[in-house]
Protein backbone atom coordinates (compact mmCIF):
# COMPACT_ATOMS: atom_id res chain seq x y z
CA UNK A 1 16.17 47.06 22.13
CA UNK A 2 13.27 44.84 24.09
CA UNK A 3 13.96 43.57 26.99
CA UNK A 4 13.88 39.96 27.24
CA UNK A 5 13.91 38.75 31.12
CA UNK A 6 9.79 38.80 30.60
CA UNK A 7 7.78 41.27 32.75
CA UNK A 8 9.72 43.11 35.52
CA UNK A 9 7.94 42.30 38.49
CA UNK A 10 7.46 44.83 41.49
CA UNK A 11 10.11 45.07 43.71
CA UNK A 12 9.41 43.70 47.25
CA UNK A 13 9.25 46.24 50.19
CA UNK A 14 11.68 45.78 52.85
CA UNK A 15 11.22 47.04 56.55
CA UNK A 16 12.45 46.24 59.80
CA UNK A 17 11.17 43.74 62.54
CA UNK A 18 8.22 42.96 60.54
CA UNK A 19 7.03 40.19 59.46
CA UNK A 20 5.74 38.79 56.08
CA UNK A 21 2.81 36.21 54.95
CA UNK A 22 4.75 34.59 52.25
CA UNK A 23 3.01 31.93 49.76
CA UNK A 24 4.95 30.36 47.31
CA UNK A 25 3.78 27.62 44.14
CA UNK A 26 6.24 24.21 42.52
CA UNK A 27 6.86 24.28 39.51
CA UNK A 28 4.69 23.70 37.01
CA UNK A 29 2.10 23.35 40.37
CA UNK A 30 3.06 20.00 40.64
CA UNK A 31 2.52 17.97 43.43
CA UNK A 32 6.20 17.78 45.19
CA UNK A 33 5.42 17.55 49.21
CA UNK A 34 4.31 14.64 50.47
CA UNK A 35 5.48 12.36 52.64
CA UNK A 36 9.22 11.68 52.87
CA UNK A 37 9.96 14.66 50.53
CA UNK A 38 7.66 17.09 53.15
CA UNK A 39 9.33 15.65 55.92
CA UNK A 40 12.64 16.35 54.70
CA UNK A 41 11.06 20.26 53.85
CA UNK A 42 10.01 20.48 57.32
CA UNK A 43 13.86 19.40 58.48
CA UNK A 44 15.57 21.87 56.07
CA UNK A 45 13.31 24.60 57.25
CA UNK A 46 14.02 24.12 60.81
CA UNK A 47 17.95 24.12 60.06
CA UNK A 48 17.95 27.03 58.02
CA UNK A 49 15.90 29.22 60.28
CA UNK A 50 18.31 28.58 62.94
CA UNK A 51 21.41 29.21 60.96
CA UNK A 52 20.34 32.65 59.06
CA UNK A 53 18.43 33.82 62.42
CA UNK A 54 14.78 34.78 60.95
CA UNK A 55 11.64 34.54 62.77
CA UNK A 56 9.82 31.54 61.57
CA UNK A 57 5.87 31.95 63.02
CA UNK A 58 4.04 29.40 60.86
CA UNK A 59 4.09 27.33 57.70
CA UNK A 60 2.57 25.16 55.66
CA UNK A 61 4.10 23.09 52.95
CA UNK A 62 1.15 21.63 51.09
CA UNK A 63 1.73 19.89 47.89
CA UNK A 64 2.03 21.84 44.86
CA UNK A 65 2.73 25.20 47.19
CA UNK A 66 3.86 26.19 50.96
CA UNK A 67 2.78 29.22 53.25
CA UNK A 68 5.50 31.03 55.83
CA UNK A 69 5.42 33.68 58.09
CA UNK A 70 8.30 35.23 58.95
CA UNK A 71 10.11 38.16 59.95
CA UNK A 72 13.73 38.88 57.83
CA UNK A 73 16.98 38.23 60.24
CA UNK A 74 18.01 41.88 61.15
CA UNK A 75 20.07 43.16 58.19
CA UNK A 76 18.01 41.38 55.76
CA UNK A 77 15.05 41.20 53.37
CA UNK A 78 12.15 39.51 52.48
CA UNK A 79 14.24 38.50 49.12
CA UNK A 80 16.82 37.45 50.46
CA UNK A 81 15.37 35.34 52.99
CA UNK A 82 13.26 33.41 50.52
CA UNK A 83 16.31 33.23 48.33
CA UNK A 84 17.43 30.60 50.68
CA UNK A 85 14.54 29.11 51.80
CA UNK A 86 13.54 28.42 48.54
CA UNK A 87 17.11 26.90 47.36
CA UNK A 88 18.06 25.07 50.35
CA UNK A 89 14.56 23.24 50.26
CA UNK A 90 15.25 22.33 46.97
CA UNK A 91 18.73 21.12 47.35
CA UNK A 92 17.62 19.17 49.91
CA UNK A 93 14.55 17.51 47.76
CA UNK A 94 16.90 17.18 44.89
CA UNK A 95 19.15 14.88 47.27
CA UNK A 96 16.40 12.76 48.39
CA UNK A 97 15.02 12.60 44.99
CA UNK A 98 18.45 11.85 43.37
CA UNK A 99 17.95 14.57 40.96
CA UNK A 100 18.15 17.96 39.81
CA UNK A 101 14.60 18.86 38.66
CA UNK A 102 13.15 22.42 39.12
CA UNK A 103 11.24 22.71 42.66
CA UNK A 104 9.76 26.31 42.69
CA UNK A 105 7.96 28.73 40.24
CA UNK A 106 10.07 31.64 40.21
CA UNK A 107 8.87 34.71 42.43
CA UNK A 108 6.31 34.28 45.37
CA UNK A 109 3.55 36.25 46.93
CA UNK A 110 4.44 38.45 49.78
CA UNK A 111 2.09 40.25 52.41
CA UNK A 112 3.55 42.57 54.70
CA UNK A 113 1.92 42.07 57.93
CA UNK A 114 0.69 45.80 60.04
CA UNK A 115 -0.65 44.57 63.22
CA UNK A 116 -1.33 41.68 65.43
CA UNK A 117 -4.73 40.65 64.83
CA UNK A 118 -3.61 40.79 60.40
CA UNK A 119 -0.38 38.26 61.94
CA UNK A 120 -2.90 35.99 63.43
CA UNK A 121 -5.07 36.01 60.58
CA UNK A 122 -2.40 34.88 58.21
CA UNK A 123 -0.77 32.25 60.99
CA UNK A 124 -4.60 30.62 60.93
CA UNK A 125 -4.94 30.94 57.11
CA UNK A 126 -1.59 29.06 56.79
CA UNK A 127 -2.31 26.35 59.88
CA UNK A 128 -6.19 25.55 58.17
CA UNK A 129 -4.91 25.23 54.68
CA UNK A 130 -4.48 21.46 54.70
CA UNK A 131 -8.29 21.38 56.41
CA UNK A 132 -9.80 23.19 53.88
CA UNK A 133 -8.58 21.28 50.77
CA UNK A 134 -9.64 18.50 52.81
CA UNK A 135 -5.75 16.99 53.43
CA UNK A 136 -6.94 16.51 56.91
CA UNK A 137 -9.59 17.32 59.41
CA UNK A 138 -7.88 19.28 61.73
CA UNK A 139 -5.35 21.51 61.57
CA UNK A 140 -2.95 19.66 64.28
CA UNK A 141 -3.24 16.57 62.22
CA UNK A 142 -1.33 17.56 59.36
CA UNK A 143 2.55 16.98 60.27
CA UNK A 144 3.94 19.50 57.35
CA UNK A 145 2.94 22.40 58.79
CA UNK A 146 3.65 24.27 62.66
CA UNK A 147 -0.19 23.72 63.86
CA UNK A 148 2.07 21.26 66.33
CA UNK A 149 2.92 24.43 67.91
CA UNK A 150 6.54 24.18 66.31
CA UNK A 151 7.12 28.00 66.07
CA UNK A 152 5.39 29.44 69.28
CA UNK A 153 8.55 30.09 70.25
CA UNK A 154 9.36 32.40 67.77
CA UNK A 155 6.03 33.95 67.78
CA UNK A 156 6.95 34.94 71.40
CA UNK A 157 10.27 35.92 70.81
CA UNK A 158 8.63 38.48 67.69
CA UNK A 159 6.28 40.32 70.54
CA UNK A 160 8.98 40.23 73.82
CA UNK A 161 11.67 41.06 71.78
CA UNK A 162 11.49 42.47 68.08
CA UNK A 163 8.81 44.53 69.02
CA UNK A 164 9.55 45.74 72.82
């Protein structure tokens, strides 16, 4: 009997306090967040970081694919935590779009992050993404992402208290 759910993919490793580079395609790699529908990403993120307790420490949400780091709420996982940052974005796109089209490629690309100088690589890689496809010059000019300094607080809060 074959087994029909396609290729199995590897299953993601889960430990404690740590914190994951985490990138992520649309579907079909089309062009989704932009404007309006970015904003509204941006919104959703915020409220759902809040409400299931992870670390956010940067993201990105470029157009046909977004960048986090974050660190699982305790008694979670990496899965999980995507799970429903991936479906609440889209629920909320889906409402400002007035439809019900697929938002995400199934899956995403995780990085488990061992020390602090690896975590600031990845929070620069995800901050200069929109300057090196040329979205933008700088990296504080591009409003879809936490260049603004939107998640220093959580960064902090990751170093005085996760990993005291």
């Amino acid at each position: 009997m074959s087994d029909t759910r396609g290729p199995r993919r590897p299953p993601h490793v889960d430990l404690p306090n740590t914190p994951y580079f985490v990138s992520t395609r649309t579907h079909e790699s089309r062009r989704v967040f932009h404007g309006e529908i970015a904003a509204e990403a941006v919104a959703e993120l915020t409220r759902i970081r809040h409400e299931y307790e992870f670390l956010l420490l940067a993201f990105a949400f470029m157009p046909d694919h977004a960048h986090f780091v974050v660190v699982p709420a305790p008694n979670s996982s990496i899965g999980r935590t995507m799970q429903v940052i991936k479906g609440r974005i889209a629920r909320r796109v889906n409402v400002v779009l007035g439809g019900t089209s697929t938002i995400w490629q199934q899956g995403f690309y995780d990085r488990m992050v061992r020390t602090r100088e690896q975590l600031n690589t990845y929070v620069e890689y995800t901050h200069k993404n929109p300057v090196e496809v040329g979205i933008v010059e700088r990296e504080e000019e591009y409003e879809f992402s936490s260049a603004n300094g939107s998640c220093l607080a959580d960064y902090r809060r990751f170093f005085d208290e996760v990993r005291a």
